[in-house]
C-alpha atoms as a PDB file:
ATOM      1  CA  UNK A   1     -23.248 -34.737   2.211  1.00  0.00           C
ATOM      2  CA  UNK A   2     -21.173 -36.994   4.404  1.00  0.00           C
ATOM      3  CA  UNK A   3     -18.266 -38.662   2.870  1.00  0.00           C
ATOM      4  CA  UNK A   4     -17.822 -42.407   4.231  1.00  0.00           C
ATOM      5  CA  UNK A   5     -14.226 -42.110   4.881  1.00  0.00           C
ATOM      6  CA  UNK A   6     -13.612 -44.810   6.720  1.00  0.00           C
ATOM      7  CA  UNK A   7     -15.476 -47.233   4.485  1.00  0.00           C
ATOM      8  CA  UNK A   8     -12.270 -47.463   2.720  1.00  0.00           C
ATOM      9  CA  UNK A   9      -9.859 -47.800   5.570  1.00  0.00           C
ATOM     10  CA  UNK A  10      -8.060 -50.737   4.430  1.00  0.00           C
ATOM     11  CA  UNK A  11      -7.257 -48.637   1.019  1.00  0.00           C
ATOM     12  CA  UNK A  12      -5.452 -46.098   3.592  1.00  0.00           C
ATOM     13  CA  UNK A  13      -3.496 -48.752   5.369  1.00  0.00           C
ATOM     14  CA  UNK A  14      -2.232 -50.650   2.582  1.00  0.00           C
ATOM     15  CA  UNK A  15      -0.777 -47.245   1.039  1.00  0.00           C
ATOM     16  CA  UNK A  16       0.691 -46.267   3.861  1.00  0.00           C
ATOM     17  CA  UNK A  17       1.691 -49.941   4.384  1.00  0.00           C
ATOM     18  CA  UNK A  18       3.112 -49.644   1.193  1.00  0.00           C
ATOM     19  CA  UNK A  19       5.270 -46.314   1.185  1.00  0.00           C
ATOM     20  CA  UNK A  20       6.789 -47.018   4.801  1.00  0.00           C
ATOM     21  CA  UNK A  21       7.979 -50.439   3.568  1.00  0.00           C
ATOM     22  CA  UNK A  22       9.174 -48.080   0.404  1.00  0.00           C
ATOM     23  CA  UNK A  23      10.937 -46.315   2.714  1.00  0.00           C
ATOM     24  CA  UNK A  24      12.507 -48.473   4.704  1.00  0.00           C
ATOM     25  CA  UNK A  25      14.068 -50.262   1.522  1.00  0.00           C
ATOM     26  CA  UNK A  26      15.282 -47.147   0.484  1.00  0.00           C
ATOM     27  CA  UNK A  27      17.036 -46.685   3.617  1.00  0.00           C
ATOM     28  CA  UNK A  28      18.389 -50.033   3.957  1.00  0.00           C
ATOM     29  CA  UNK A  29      19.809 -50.363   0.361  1.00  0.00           C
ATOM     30  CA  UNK A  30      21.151 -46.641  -0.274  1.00  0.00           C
ATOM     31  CA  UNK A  31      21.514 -45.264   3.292  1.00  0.00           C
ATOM     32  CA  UNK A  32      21.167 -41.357   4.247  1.00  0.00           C
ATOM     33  CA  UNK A  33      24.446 -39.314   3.770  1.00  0.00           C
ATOM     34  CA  UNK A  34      25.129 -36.882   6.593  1.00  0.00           C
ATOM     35  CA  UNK A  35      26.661 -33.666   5.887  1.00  0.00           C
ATOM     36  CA  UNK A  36      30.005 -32.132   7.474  1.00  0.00           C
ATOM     37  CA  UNK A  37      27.565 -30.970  10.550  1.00  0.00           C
ATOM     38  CA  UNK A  38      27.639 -34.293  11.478  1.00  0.00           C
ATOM     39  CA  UNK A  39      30.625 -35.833  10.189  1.00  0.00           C
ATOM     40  CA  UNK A  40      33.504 -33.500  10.478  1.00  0.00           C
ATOM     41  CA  UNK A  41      34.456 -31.216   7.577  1.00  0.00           C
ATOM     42  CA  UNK A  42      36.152 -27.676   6.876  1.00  0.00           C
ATOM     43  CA  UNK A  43      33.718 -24.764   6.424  1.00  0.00           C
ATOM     44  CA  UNK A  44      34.790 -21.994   4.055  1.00  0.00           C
ATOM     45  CA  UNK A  45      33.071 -18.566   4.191  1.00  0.00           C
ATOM     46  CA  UNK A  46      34.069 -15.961   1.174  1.00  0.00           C
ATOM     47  CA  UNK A  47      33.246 -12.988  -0.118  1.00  0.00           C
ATOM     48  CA  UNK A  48      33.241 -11.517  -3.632  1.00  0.00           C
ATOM     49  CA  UNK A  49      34.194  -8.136  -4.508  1.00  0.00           C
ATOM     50  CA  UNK A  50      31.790  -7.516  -7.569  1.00  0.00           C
ATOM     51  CA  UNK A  51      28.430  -9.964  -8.266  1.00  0.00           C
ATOM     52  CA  UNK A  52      28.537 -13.438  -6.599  1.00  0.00           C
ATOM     53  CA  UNK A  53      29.114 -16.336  -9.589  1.00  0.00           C
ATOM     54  CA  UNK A  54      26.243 -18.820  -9.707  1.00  0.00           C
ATOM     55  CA  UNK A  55      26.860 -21.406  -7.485  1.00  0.00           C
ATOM     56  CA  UNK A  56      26.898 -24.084  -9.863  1.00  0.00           C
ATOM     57  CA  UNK A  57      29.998 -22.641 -11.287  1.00  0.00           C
ATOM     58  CA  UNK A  58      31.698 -22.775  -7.817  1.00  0.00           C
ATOM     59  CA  UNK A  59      30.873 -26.640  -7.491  1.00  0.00           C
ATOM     60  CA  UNK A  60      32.679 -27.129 -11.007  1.00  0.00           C
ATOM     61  CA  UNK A  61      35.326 -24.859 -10.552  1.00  0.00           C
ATOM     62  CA  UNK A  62      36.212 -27.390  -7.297  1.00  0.00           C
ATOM     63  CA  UNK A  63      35.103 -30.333  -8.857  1.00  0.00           C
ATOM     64  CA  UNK A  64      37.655 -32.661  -8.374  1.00  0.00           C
ATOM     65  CA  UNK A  65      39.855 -31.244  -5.674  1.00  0.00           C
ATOM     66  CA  UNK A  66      37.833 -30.999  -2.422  1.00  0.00           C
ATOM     67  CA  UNK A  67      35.385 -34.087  -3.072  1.00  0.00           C
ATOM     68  CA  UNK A  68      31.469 -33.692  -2.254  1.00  0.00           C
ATOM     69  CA  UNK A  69      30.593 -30.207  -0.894  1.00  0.00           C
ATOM     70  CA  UNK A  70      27.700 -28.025  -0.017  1.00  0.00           C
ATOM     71  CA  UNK A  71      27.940 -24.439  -1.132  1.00  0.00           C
ATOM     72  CA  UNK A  72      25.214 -21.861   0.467  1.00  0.00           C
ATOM     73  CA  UNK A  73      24.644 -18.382  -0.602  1.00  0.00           C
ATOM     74  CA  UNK A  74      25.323 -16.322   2.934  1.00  0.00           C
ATOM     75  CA  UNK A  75      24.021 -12.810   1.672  1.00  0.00           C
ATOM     76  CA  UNK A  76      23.752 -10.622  -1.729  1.00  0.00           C
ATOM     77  CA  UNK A  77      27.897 -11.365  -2.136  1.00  0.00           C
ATOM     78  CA  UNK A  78      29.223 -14.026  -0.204  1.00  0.00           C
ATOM     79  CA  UNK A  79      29.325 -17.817   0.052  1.00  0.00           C
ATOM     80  CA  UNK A  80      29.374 -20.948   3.154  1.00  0.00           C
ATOM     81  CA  UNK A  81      31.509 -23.834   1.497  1.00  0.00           C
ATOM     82  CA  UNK A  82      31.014 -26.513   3.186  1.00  0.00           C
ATOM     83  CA  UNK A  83      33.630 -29.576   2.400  1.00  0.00           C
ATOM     84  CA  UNK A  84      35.257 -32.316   3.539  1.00  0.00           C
ATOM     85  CA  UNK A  85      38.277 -31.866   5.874  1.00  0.00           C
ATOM     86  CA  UNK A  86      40.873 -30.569   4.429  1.00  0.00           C
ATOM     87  CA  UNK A  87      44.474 -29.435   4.834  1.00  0.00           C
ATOM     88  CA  UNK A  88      46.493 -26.411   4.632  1.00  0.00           C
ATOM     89  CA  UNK A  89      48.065 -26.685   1.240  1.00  0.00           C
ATOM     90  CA  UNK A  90      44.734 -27.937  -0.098  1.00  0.00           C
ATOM     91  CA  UNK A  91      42.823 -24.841   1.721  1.00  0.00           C
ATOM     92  CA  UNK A  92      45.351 -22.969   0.074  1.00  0.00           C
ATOM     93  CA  UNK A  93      44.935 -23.935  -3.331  1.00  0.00           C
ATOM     94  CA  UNK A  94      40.878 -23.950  -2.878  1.00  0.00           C
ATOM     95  CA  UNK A  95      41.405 -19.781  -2.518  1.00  0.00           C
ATOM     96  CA  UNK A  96      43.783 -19.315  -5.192  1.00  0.00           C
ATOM     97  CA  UNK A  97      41.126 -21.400  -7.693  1.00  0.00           C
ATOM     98  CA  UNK A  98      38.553 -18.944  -6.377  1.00  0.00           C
ATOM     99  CA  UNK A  99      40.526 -15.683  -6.817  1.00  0.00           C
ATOM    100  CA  UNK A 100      41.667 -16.586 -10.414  1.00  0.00           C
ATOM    101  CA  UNK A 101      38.247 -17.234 -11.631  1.00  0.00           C
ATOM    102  CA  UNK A 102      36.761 -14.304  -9.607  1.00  0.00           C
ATOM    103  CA  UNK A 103      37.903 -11.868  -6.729  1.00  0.00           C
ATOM    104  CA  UNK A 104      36.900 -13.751  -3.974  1.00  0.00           C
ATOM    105  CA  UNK A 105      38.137 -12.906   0.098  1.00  0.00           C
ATOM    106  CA  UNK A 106      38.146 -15.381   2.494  1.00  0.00           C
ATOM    107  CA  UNK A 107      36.485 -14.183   5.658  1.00  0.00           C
ATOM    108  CA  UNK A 108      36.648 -17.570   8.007  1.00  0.00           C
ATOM    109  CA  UNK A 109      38.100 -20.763   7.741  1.00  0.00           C
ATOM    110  CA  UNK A 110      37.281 -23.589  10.549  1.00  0.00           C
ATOM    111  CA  UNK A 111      37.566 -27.248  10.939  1.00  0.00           C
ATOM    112  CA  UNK A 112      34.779 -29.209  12.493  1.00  0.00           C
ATOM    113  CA  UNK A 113      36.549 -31.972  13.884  1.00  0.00           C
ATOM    114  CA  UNK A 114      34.285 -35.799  14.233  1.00  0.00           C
ATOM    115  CA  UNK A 115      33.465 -35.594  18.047  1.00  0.00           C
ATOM    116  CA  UNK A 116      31.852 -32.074  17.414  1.00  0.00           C
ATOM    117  CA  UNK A 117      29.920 -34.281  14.738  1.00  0.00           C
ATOM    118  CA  UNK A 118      29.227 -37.407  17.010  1.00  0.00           C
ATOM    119  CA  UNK A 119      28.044 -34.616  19.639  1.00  0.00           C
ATOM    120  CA  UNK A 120      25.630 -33.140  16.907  1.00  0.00           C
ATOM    121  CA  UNK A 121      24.401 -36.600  16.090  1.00  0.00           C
ATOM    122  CA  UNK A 122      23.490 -37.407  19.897  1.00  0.00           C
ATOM    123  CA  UNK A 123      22.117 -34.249  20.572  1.00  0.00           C
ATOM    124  CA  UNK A 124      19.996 -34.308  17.741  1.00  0.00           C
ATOM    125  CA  UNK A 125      18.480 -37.910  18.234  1.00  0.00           C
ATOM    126  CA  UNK A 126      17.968 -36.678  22.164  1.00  0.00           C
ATOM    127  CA  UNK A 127      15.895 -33.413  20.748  1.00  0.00           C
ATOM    128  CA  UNK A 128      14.131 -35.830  18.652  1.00  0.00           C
ATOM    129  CA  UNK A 129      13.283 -38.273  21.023  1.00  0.00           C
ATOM    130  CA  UNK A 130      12.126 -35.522  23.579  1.00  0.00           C
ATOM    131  CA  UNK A 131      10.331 -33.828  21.199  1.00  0.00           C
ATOM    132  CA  UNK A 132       8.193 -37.285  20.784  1.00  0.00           C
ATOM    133  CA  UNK A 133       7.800 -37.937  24.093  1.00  0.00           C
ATOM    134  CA  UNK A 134       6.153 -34.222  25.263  1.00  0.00           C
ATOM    135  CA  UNK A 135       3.637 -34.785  21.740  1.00  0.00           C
ATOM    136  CA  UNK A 136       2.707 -37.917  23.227  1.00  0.00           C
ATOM    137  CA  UNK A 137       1.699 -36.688  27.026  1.00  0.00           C
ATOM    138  CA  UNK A 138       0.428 -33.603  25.631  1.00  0.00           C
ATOM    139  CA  UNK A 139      -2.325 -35.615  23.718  1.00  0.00           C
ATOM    140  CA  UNK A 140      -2.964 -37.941  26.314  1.00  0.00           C
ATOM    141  CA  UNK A 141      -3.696 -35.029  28.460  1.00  0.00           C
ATOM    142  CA  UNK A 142      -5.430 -32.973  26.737  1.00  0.00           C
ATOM    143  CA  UNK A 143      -7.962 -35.659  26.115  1.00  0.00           C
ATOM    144  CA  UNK A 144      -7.663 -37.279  29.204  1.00  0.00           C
ATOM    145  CA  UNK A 145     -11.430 -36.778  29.486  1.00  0.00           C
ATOM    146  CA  UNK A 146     -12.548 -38.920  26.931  1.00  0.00           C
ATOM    147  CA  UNK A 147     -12.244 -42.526  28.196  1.00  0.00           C
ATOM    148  CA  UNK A 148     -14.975 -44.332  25.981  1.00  0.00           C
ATOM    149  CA  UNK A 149     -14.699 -45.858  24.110  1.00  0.00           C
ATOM    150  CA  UNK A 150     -11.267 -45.023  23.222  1.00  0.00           C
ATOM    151  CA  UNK A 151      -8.799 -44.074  25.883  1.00  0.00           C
ATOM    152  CA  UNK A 152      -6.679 -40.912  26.167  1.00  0.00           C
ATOM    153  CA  UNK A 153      -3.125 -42.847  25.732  1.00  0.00           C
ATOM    154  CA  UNK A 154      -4.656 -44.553  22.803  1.00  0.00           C
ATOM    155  CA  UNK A 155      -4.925 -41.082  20.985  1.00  0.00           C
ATOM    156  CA  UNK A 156      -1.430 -40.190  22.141  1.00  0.00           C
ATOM    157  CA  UNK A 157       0.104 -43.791  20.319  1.00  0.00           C
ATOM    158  CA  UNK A 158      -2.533 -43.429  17.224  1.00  0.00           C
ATOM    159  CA  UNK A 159      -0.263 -39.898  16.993  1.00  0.00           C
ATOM    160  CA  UNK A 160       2.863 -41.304  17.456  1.00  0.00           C
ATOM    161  CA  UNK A 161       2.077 -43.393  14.921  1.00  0.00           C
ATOM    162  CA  UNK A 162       1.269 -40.774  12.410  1.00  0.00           C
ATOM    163  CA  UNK A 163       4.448 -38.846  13.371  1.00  0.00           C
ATOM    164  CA  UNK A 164       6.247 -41.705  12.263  1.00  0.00           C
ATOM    165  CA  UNK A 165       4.558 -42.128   9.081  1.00  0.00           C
ATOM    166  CA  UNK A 166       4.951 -38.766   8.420  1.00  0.00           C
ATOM    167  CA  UNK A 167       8.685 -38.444   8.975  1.00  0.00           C
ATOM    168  CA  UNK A 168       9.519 -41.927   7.740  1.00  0.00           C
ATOM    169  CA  UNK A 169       8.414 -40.966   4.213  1.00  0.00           C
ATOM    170  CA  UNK A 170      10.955 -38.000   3.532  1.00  0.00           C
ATOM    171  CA  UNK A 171      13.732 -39.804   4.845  1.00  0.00           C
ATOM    172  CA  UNK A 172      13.231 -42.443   2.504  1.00  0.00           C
ATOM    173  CA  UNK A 173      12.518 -39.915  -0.713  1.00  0.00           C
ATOM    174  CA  UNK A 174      16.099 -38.751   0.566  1.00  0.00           C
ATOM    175  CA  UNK A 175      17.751 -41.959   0.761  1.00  0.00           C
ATOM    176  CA  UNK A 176      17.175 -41.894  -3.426  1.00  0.00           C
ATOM    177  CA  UNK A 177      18.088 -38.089  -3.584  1.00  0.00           C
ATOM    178  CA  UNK A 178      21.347 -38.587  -1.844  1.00  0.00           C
ATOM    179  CA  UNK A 179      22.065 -41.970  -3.686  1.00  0.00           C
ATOM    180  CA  UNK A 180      21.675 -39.966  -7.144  1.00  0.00           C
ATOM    181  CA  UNK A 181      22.092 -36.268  -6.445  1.00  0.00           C
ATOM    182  CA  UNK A 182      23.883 -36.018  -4.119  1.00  0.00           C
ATOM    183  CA  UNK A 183      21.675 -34.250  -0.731  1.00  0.00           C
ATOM    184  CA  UNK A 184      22.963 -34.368   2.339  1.00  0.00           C
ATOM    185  CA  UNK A 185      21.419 -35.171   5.769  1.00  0.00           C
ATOM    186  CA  UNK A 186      22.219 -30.878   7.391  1.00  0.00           C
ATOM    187  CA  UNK A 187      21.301 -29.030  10.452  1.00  0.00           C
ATOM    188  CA  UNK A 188      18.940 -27.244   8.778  1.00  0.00           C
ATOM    189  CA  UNK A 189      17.364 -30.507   7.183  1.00  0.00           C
ATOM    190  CA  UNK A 190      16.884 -31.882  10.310  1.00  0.00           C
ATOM    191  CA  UNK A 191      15.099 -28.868  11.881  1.00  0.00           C
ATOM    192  CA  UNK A 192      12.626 -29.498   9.020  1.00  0.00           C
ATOM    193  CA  UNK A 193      11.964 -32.838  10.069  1.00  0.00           C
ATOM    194  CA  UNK A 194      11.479 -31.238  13.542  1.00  0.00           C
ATOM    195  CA  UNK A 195       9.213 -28.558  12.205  1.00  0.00           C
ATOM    196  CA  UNK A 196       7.095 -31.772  10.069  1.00  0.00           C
ATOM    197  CA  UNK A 197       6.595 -32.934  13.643  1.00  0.00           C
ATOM    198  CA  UNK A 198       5.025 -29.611  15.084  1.00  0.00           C
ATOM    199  CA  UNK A 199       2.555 -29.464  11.982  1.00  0.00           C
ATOM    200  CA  UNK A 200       1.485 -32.536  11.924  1.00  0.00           C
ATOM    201  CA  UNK A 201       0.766 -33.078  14.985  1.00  0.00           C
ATOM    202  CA  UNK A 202      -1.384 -29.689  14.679  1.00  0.00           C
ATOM    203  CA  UNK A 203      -3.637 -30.985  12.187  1.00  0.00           C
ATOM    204  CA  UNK A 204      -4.304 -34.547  13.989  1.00  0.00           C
ATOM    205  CA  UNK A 205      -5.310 -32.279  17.242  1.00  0.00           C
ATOM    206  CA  UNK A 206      -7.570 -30.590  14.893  1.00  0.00           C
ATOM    207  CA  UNK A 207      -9.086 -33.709  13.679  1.00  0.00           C
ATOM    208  CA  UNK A 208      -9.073 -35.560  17.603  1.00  0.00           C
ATOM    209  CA  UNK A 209     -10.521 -32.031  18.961  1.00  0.00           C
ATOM    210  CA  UNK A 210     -13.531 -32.020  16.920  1.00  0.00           C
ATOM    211  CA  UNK A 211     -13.938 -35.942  17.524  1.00  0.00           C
ATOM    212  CA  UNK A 212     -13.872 -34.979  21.398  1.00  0.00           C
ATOM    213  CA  UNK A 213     -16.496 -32.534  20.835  1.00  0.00           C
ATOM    214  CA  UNK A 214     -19.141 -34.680  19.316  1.00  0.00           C
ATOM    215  CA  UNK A 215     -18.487 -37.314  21.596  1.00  0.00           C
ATOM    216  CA  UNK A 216     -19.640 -35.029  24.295  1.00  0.00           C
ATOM    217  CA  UNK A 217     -22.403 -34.023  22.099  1.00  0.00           C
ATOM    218  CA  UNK A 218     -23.360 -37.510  21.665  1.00  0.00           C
ATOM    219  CA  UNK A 219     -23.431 -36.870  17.687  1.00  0.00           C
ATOM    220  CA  UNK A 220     -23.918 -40.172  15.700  1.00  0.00           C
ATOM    221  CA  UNK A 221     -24.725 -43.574  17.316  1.00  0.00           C
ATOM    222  CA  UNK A 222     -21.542 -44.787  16.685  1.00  0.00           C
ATOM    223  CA  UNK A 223     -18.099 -43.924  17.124  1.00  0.00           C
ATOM    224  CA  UNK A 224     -17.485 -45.361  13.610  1.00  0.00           C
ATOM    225  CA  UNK A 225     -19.895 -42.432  12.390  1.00  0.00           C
ATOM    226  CA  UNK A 226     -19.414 -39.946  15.031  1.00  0.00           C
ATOM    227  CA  UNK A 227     -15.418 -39.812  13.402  1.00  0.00           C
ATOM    228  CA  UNK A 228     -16.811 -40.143   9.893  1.00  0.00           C
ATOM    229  CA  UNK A 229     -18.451 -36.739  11.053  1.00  0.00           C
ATOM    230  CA  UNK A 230     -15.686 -35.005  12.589  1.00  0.00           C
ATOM    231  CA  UNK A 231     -13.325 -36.157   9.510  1.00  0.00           C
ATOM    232  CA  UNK A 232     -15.805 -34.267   7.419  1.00  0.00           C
ATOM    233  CA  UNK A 233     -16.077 -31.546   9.650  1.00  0.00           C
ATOM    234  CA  UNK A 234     -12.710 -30.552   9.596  1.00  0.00           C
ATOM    235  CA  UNK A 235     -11.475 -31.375   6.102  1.00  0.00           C
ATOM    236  CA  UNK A 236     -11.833 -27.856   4.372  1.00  0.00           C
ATOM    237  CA  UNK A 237     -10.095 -26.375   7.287  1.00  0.00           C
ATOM    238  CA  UNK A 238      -7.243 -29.360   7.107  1.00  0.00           C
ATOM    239  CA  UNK A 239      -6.812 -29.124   3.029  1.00  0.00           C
ATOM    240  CA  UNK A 240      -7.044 -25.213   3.259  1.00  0.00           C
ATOM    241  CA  UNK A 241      -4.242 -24.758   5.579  1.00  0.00           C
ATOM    242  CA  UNK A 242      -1.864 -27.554   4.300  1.00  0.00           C
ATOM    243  CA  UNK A 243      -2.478 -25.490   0.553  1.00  0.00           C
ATOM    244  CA  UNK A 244      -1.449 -22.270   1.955  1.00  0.00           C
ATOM    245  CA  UNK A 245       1.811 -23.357   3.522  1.00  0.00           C
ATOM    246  CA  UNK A 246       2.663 -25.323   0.796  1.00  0.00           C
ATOM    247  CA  UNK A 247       2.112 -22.819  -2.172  1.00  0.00           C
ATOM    248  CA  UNK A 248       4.897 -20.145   0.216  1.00  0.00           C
ATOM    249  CA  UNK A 249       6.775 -23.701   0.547  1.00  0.00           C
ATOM    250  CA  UNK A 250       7.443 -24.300  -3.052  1.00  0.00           C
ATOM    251  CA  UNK A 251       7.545 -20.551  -4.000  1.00  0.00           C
ATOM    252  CA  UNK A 252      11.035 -21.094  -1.483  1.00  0.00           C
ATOM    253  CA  UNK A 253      11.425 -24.131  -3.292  1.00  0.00           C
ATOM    254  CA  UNK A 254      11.891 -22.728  -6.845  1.00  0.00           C
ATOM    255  CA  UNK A 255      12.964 -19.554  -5.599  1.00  0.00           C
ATOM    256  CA  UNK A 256      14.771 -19.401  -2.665  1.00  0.00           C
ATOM    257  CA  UNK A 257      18.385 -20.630  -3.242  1.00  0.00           C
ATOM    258  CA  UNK A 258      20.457 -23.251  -2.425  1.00  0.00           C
ATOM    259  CA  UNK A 259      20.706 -22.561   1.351  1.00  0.00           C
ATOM    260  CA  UNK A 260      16.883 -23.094   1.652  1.00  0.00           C
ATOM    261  CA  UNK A 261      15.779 -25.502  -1.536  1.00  0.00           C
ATOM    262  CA  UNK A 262      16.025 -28.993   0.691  1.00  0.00           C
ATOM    263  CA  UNK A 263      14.796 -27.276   3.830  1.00  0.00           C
ATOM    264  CA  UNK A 264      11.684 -26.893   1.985  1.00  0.00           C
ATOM    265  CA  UNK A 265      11.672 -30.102  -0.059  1.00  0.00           C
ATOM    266  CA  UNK A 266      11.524 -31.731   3.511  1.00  0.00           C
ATOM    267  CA  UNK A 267       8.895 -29.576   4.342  1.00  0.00           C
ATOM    268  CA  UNK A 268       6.652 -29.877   1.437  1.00  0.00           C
ATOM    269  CA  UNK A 269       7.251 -33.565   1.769  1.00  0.00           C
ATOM    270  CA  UNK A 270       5.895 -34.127   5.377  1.00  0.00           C
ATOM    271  CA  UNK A 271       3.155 -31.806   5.588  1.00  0.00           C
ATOM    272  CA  UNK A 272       1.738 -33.509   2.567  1.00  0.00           C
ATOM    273  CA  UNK A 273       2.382 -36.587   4.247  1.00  0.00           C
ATOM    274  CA  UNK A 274       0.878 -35.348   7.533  1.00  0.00           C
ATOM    275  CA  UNK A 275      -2.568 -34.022   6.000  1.00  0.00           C
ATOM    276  CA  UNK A 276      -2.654 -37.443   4.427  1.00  0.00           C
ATOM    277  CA  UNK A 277      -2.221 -39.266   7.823  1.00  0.00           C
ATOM    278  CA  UNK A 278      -3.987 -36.416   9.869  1.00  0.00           C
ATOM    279  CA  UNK A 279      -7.268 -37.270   7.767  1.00  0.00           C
ATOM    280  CA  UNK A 280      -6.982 -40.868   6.061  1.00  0.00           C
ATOM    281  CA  UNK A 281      -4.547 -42.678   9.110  1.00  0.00           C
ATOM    282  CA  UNK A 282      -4.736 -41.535  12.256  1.00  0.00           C
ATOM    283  CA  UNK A 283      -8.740 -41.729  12.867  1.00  0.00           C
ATOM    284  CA  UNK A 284      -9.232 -45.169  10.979  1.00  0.00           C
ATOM    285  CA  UNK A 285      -6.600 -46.801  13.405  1.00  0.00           C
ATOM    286  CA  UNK A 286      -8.540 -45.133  16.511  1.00  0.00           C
ATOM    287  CA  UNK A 287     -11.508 -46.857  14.821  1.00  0.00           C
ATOM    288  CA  UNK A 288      -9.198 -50.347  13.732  1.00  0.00           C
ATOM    289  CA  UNK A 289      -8.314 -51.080  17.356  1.00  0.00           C
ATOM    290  CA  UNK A 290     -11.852 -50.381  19.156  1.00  0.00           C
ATOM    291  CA  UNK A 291     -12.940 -53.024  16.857  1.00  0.00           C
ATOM    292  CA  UNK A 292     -10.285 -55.364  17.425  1.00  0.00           C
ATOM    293  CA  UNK A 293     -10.384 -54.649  21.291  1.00  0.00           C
ATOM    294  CA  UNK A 294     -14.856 -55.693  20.946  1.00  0.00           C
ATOM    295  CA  UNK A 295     -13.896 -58.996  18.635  1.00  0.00           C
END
């Protein structure tokens, strides 16, 4: 049995219309805070001498004298603090707090100064950017084919859109976590957001492929129902794969440490945002438009 899934189309816009708008509130009342990777900061890497303290009782043991910091679990002894910048009397003090409450050695010490972090920044919006652009020409290529009734380019925008659905969600979800917990905008945050782009972008060529393909097959008399088919076609394979990756995604969650527990809070974030869009967005704008363009 066929599921009518774009008979409720304007149920899909106005949630999505609803949590980007969420979103952008978010970001324009609380903000995103960066971390030290793109700021400037100090980065202190120890190592203890019998079993590693939780790292909860680092942060408290240094409440109060470095400000906000990040602490990261390197291996089965040893920590990555990262902090504000700091001097030497304070860097000083930090390692005698840590040696009193445990033996702790320090094994580096470096300052990140703020044009390493402005260089971070622009490199990272460039990647970003880049990264866009190829997902864009690669769709409009690879369907370049297909020119009724929807054109190739149109597929490529009708992505671009979902991409930014997709991505514009978690940042907002971290606008609140940063304004009341805390998390920080890192390197390894933003290479989620880069790997949110890869997968969701896989699932929407899932979705377009198998819309190609009965187009050329000339199944359904419509292109309203030839995408109702395809969106049917493909949604075991879409849910299946999105369940998989998330159940290993929240096992890191829970389970992983420190280093890895917003890396995969972005993660788990997008792709269920991009199976949403992949199946419920993406298709019912292709569909929106060719109306709009026949009206």
């Amino acid at each position: 049995m066929n599921v009518p899934f774009l008979k409720y189309r304007k149920i899909y816009f106005i949630l999505s219309g609803i949590l980007i708008l969420g979103s952008f509130v978010c970001l324009g009342v609380f903000g995103l805070k960066p971390g030290i990777d793109f700021t400037g900061g100090s980065i202190l890497e120890i190592k203890y001498e019998g079993e590693r303290p939780a790292v909860e009782a680092v942060r408290e043991t240094l409440d109060g004298l470095v400000g906000p910091l990040s602490i990261q679990p390197t291996d089965s002894n040893g920590l990555l603090i990262r902090m504000q910048e700091i001097d030497g009397e304070t860097h000083q003090r930090v390692l005698e707090i840590l040696k009193e409450s445990h033996q702790a050695e320090e094994l580096r010490f470096e300052l990140i100064g703020p044009i390493i972090g402005r260089e971070l920044r622009e490199k990272t919006t460039i990647v970003v950017i880049l990264s866009l652009l190829a997902i864009v020409l690669y769709i409009a290529f690879s369907f370049r084919k297909i020119q009724r009734p929807i054109s190739s380019w149109q597929y490529g925008l009708a992505s671009l859109l979902a991409l930014f659905h997709d991505v514009l969600i978690p940042i907002g979800i971290l606008a609140i976590l940063g304004e009341y917990y805390g998390i920080q905008i890192t390197i390894p945050v933003v290479v989620a957001f880069l790997m949110i782009l890869g997968y969701s972008i896989n699932n929407t060529v899932v979705v377009f492929d198998r819309i190609r393909e009965n187009l050329l097959k000339r199944i359904g008399d419509t292109f309203v129902e030839t995408v109702d088919r395809s969106l049917n076609q493909t949604l075991a394979r879409c849910l299946n794969t999105s369940l998989t990756t998330l159940f290993v995604l929240i096992a890191i969650f829970f389970l992983g440490g420190e280093s890895l527990k917003y890396f995969a809070l972005v993660l788990i974030l997008g792709i269920i945002a991009g199976t949403y869009s992949s199946l419920f967005l993406v298709s019912p704008v292709l569909v929106t438009w060719l109306e709009r363009r026949r009206k």
